[in-house]
PDB file of N, CA and C in Angstrom:
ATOM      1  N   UNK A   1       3.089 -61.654 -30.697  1.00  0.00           N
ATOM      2  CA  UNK A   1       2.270 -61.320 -29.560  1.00  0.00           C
ATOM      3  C   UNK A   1       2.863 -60.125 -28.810  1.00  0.00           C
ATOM      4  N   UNK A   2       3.714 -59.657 -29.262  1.00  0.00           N
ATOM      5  CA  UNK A   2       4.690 -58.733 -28.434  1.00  0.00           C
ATOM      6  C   UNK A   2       4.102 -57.729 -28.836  1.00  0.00           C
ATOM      7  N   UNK A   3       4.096 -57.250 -29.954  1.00  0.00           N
ATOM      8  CA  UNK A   3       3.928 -56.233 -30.917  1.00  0.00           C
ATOM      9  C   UNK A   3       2.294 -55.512 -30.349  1.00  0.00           C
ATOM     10  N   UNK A   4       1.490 -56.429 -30.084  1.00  0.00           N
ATOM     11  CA  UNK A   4       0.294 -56.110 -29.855  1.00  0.00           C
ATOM     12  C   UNK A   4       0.452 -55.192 -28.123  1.00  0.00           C
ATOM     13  N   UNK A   5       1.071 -56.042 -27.518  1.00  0.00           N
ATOM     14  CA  UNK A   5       0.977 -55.848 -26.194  1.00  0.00           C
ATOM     15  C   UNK A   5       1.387 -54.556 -25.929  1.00  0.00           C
ATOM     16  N   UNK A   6       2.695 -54.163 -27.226  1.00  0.00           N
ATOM     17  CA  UNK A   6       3.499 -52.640 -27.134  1.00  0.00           C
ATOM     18  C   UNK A   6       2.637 -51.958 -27.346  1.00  0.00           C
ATOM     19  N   UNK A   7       2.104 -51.711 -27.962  1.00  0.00           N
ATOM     20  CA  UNK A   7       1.115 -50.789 -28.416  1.00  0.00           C
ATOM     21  C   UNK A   7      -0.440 -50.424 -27.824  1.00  0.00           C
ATOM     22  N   UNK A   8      -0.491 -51.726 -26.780  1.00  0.00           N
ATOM     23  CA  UNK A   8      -1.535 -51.272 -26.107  1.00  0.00           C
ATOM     24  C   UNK A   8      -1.038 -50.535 -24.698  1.00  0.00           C
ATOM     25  N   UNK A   9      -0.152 -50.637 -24.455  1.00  0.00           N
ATOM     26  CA  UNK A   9       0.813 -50.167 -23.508  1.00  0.00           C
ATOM     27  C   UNK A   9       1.003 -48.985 -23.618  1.00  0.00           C
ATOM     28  N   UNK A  10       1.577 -48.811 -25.273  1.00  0.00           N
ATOM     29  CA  UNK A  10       2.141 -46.884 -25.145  1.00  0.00           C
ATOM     30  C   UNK A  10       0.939 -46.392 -25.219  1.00  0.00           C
ATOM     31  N   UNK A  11      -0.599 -47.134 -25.739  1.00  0.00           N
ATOM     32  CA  UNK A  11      -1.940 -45.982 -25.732  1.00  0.00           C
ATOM     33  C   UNK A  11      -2.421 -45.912 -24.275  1.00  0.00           C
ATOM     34  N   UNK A  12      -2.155 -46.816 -23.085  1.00  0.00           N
ATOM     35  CA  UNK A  12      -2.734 -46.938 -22.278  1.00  0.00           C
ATOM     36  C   UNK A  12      -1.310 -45.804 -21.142  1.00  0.00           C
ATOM     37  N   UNK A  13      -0.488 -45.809 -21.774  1.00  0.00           N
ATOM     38  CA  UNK A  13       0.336 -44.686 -21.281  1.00  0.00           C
ATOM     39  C   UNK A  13       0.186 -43.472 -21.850  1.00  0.00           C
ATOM     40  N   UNK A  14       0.003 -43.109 -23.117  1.00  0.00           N
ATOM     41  CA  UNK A  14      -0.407 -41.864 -23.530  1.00  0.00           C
ATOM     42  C   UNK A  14      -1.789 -41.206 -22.826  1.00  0.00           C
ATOM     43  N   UNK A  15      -2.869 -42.294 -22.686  1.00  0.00           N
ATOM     44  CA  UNK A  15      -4.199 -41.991 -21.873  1.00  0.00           C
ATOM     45  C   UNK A  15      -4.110 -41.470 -20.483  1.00  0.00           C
ATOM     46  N   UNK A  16      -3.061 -42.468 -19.638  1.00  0.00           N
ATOM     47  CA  UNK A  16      -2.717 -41.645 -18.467  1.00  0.00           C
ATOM     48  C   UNK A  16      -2.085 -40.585 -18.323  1.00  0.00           C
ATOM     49  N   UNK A  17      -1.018 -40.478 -19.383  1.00  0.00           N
ATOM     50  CA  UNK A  17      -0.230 -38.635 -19.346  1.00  0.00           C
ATOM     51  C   UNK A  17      -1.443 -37.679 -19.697  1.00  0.00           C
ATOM     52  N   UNK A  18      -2.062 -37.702 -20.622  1.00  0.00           N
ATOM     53  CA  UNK A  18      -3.195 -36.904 -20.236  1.00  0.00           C
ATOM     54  C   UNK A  18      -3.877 -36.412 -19.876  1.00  0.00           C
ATOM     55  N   UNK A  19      -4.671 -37.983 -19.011  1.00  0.00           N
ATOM     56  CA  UNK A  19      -5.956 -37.556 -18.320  1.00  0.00           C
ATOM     57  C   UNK A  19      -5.217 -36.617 -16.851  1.00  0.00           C
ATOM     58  N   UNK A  20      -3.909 -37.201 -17.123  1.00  0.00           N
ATOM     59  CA  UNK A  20      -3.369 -36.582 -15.424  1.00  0.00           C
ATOM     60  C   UNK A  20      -2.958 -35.192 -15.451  1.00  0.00           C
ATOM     61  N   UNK A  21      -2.336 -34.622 -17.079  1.00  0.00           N
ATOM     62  CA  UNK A  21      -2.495 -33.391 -17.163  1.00  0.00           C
ATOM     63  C   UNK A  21      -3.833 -32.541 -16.909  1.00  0.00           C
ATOM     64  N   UNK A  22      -5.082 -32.910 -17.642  1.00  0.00           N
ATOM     65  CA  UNK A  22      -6.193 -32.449 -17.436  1.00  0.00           C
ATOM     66  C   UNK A  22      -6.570 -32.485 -16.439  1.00  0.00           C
ATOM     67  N   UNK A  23      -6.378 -33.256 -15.253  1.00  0.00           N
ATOM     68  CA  UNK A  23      -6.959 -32.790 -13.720  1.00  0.00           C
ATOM     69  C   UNK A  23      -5.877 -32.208 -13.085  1.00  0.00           C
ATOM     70  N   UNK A  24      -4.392 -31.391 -13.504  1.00  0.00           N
ATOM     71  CA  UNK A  24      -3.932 -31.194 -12.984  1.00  0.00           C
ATOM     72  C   UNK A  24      -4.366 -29.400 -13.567  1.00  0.00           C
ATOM     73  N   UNK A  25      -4.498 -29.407 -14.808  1.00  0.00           N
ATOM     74  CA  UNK A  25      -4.633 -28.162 -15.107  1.00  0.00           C
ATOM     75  C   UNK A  25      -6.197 -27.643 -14.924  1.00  0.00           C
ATOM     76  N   UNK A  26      -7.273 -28.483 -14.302  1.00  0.00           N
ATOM     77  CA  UNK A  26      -8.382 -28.296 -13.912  1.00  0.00           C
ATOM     78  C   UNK A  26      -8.092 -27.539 -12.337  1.00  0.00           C
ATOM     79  N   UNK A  27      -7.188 -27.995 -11.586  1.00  0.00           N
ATOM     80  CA  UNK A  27      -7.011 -27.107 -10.289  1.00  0.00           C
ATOM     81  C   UNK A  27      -6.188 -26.068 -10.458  1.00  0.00           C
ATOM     82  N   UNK A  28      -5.532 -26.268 -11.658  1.00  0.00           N
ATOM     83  CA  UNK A  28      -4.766 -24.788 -11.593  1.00  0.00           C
ATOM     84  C   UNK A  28      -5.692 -23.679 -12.245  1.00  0.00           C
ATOM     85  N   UNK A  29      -6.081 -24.080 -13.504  1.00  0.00           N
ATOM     86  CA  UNK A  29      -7.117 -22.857 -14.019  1.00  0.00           C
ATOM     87  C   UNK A  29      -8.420 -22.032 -12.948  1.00  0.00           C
ATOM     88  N   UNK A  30      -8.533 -22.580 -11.708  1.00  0.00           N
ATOM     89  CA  UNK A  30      -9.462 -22.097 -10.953  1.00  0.00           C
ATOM     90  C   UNK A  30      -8.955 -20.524 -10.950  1.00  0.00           C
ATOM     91  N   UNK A  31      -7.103 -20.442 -10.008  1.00  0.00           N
ATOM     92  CA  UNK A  31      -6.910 -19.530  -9.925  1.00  0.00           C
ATOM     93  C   UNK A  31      -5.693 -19.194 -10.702  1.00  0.00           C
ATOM     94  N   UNK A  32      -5.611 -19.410 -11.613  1.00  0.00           N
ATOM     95  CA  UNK A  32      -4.541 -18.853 -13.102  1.00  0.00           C
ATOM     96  C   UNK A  32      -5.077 -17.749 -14.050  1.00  0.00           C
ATOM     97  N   UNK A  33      -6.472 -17.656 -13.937  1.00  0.00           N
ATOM     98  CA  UNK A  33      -7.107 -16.670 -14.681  1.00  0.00           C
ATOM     99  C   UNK A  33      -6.751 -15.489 -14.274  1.00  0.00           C
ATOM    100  N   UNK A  34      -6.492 -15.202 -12.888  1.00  0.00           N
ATOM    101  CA  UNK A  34      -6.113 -13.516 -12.207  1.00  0.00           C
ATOM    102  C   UNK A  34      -5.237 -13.737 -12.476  1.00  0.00           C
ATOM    103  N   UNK A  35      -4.584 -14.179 -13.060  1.00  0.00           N
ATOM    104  CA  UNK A  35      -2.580 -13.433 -13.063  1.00  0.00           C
ATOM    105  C   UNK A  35      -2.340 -13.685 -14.506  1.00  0.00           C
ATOM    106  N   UNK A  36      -3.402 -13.999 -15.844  1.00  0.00           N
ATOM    107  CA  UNK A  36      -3.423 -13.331 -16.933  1.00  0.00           C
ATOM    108  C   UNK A  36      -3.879 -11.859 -17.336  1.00  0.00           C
ATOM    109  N   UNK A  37      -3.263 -11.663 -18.019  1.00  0.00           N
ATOM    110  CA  UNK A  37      -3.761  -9.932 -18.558  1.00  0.00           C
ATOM    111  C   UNK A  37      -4.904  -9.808 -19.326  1.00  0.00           C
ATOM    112  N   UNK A  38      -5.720  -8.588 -18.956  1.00  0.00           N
ATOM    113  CA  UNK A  38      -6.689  -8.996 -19.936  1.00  0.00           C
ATOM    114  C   UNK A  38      -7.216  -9.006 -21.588  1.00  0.00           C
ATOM    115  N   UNK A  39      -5.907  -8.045 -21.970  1.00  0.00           N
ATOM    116  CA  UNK A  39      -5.213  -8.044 -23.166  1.00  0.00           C
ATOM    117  C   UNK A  39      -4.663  -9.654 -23.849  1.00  0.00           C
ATOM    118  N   UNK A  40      -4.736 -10.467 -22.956  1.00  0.00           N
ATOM    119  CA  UNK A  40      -4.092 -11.979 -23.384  1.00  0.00           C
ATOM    120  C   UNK A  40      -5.073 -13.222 -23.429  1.00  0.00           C
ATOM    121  N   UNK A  41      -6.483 -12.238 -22.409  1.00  0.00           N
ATOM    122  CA  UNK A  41      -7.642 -13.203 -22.558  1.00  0.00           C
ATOM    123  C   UNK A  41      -8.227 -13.362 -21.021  1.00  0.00           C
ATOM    124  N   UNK A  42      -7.692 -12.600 -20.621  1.00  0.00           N
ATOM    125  CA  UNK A  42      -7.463 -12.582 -18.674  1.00  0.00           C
ATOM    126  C   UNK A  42      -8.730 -11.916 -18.370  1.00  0.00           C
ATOM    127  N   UNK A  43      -9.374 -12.589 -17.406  1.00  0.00           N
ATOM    128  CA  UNK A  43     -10.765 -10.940 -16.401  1.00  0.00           C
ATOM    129  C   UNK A  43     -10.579 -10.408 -16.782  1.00  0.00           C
ATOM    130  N   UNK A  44     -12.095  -9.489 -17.694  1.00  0.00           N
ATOM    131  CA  UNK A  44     -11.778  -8.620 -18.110  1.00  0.00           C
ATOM    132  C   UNK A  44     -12.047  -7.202 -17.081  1.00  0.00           C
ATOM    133  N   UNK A  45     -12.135  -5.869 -17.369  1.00  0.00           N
ATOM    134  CA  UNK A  45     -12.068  -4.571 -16.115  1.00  0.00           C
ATOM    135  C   UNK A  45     -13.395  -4.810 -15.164  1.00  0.00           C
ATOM    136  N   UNK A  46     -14.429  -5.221 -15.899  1.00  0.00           N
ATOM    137  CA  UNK A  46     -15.230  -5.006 -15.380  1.00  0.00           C
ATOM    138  C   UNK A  46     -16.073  -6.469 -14.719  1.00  0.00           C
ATOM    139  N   UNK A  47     -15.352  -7.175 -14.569  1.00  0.00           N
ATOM    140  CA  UNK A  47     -15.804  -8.703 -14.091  1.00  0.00           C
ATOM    141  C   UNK A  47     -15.654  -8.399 -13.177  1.00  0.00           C
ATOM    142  N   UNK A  48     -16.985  -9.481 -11.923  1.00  0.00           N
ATOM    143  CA  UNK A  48     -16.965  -9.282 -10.566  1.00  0.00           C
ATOM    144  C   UNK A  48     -16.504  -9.870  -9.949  1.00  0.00           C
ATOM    145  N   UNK A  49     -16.322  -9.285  -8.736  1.00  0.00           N
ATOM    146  CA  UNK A  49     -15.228 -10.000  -7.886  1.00  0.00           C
ATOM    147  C   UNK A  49     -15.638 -11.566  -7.426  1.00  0.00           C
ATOM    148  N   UNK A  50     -14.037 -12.336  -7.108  1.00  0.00           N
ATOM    149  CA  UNK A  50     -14.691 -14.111  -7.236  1.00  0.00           C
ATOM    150  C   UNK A  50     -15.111 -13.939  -5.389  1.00  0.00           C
ATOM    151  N   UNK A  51     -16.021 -15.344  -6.099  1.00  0.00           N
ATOM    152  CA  UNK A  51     -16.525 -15.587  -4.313  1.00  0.00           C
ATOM    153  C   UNK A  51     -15.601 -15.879  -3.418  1.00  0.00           C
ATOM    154  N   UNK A  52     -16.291 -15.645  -2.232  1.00  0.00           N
ATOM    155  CA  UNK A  52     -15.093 -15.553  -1.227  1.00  0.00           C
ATOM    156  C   UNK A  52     -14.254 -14.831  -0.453  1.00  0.00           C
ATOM    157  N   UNK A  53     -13.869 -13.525  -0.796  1.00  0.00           N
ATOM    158  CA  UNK A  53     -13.946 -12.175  -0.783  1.00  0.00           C
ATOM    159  C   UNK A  53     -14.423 -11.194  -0.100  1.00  0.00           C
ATOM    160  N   UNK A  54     -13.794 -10.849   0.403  1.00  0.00           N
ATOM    161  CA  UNK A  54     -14.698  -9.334   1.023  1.00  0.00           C
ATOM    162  C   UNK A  54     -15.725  -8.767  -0.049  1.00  0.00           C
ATOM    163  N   UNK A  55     -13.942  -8.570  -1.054  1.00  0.00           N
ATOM    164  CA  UNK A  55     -15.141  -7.445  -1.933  1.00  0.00           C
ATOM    165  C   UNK A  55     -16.230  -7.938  -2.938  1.00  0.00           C
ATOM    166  N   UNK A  56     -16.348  -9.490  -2.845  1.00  0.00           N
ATOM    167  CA  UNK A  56     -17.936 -10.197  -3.223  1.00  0.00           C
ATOM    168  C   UNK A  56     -18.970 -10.154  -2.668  1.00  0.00           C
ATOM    169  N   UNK A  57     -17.964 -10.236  -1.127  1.00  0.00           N
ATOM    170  CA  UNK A  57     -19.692 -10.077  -0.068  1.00  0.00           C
ATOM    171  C   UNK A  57     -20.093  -8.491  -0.267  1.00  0.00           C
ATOM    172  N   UNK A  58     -19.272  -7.474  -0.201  1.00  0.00           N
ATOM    173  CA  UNK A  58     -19.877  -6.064  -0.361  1.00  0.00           C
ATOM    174  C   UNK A  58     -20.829  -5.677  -1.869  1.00  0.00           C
ATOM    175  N   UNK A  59     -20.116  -6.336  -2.723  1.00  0.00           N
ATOM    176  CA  UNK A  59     -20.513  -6.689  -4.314  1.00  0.00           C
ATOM    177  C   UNK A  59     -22.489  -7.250  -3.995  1.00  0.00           C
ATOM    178  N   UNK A  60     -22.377  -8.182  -3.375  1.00  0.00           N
ATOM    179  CA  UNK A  60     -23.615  -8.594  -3.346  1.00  0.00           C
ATOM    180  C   UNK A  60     -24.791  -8.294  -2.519  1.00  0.00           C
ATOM    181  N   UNK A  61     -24.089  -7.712  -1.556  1.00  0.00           N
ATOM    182  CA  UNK A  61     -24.764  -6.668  -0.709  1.00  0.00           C
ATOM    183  C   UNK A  61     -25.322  -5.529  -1.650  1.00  0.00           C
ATOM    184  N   UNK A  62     -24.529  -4.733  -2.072  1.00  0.00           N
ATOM    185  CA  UNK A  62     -25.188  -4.065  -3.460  1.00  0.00           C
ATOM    186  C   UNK A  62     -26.009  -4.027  -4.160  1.00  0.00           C
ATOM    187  N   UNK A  63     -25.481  -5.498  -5.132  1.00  0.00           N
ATOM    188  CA  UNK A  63     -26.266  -5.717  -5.993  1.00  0.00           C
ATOM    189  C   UNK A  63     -27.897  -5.974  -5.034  1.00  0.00           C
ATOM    190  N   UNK A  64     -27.872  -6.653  -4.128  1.00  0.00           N
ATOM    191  CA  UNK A  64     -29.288  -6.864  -3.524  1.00  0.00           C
ATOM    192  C   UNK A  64     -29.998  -5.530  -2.900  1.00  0.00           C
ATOM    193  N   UNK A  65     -29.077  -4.558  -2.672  1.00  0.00           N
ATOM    194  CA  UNK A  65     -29.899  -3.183  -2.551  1.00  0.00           C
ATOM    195  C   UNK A  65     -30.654  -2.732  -3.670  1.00  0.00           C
ATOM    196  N   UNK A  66     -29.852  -2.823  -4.719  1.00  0.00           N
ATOM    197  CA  UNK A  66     -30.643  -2.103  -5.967  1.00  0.00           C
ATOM    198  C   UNK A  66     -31.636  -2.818  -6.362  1.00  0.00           C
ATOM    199  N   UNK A  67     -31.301  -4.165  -6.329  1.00  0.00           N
ATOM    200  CA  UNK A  67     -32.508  -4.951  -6.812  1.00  0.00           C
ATOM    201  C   UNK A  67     -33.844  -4.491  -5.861  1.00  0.00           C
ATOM    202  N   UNK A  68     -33.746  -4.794  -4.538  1.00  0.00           N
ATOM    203  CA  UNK A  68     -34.984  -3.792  -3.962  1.00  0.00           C
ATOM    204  C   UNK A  68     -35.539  -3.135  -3.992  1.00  0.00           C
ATOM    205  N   UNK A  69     -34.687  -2.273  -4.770  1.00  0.00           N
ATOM    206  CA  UNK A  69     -35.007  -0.498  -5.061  1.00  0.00           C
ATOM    207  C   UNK A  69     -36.096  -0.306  -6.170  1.00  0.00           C
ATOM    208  N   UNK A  70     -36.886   0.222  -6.033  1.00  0.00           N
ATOM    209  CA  UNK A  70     -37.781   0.611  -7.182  1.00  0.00           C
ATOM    210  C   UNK A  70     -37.341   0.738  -8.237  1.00  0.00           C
ATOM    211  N   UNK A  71     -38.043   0.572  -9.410  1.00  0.00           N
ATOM    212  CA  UNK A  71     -37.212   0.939 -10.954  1.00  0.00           C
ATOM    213  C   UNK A  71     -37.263   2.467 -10.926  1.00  0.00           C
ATOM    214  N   UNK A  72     -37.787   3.155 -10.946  1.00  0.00           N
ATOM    215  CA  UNK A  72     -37.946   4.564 -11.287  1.00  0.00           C
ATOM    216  C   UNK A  72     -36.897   5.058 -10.569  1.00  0.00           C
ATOM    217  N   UNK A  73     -36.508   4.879  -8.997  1.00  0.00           N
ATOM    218  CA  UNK A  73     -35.277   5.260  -7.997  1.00  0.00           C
ATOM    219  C   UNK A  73     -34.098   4.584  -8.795  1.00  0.00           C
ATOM    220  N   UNK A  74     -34.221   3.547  -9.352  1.00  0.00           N
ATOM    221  CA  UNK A  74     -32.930   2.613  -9.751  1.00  0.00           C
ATOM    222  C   UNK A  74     -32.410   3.082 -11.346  1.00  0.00           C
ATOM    223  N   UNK A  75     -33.305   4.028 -11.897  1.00  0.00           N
ATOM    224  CA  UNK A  75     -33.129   4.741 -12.877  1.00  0.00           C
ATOM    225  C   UNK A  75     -32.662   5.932 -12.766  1.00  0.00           C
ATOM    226  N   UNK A  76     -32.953   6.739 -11.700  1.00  0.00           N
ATOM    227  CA  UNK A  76     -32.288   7.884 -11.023  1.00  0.00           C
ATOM    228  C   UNK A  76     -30.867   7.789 -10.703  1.00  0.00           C
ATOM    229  N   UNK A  77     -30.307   6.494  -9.914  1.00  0.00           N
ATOM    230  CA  UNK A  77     -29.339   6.506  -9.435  1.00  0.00           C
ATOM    231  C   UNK A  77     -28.439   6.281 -10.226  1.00  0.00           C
ATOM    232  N   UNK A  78     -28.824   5.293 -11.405  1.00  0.00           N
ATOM    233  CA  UNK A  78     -27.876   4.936 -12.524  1.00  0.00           C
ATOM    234  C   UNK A  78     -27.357   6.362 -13.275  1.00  0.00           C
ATOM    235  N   UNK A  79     -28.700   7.281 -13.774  1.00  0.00           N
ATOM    236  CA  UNK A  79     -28.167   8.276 -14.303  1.00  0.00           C
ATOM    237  C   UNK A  79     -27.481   9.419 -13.644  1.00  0.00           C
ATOM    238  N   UNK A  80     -27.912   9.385 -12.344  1.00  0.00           N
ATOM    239  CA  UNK A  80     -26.493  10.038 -11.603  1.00  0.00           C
ATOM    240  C   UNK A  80     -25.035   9.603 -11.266  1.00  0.00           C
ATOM    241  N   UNK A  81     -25.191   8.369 -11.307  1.00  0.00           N
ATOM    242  CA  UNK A  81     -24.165   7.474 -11.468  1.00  0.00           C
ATOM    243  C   UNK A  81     -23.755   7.886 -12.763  1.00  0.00           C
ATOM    244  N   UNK A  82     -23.814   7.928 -13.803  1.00  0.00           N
ATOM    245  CA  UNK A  82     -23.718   7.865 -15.212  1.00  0.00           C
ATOM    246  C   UNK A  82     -23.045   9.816 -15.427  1.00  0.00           C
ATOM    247  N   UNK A  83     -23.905  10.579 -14.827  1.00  0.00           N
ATOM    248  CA  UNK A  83     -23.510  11.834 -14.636  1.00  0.00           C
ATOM    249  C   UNK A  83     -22.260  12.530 -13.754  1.00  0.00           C
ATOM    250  N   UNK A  84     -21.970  11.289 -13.128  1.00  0.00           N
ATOM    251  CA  UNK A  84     -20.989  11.481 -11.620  1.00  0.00           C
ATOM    252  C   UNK A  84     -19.422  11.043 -12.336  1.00  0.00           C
ATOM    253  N   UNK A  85     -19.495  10.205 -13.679  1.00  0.00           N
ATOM    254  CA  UNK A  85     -18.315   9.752 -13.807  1.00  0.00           C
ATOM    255  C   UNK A  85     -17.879  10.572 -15.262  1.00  0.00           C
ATOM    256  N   UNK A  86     -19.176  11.339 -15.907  1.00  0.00           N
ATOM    257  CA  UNK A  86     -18.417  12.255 -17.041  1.00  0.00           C
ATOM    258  C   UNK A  86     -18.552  11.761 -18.563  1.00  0.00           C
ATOM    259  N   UNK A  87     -19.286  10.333 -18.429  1.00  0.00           N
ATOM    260  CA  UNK A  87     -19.624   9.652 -19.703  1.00  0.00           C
ATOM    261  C   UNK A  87     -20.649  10.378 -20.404  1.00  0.00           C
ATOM    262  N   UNK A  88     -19.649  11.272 -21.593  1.00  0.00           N
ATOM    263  CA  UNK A  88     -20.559  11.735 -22.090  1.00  0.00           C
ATOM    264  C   UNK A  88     -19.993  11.876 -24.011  1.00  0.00           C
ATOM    265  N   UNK A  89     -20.478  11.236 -24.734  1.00  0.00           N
ATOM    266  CA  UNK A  89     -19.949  10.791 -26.333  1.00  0.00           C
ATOM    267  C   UNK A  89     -19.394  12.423 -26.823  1.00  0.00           C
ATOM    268  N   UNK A  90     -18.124  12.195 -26.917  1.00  0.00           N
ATOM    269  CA  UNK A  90     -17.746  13.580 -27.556  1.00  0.00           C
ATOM    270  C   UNK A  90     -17.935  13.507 -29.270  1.00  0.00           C
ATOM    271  N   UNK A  91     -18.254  12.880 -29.790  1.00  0.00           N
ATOM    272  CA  UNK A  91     -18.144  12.460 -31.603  1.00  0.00           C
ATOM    273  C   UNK A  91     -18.451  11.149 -31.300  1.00  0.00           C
ATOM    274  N   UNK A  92     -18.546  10.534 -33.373  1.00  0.00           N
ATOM    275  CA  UNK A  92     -18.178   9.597 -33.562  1.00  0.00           C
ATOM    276  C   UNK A  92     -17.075   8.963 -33.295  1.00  0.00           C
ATOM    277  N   UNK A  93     -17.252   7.731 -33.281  1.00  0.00           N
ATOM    278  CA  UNK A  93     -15.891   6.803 -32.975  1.00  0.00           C
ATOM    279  C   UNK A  93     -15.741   6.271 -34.099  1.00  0.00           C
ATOM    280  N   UNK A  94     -14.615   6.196 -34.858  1.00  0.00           N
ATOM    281  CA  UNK A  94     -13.943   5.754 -36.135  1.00  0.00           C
ATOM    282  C   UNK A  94     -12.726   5.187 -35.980  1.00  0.00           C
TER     283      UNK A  94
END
């Protein structure tokens, strides 16, 4: 009768080391992602800023201007946008 009892013991202890890792690494991964690289799997350059933030609230302020904006104006601005930073394909890429 022993034998049984051990063994429900070390699974019912293995279940708790677990589950207690997984809610422990559930509050850390919220903010562990910014202080990976994004070379390692981290935000990548162009991900937006997290909520909360100044620069989310300005982010969304933004984004809700353009959305307002007419398409034909919102096509203008992109390609001056697009013209303003120099993106322009010198060759193929190989």
């Amino acid at each position: 009768m022993l034998k049984p009892f051990r063994s429900v013991l070390t699974l019912f202890a293995l279940a708790a080391g677990l589950s207690g890792c997984g809610t422990v690494n559930e509050k850390l991964t919220a903010g562990m992602g910014d202080y990976v690289p994004q070379w390692a799997g981290g935000l990548p350059a162009d991900a937006p800023p997290r909520p909360g933030t100044p620069q989310y609230d300005a982010y969304m302020k933004e984004r809700e201007r353009k959305r307002l904006l007419p398409a034909a104006d919102r096509e203008k601005e992109e390609q001056a946008q697009k013209g303003a930073t120099g993106s322009t394909s010198g060759g193929a890429v190989r």
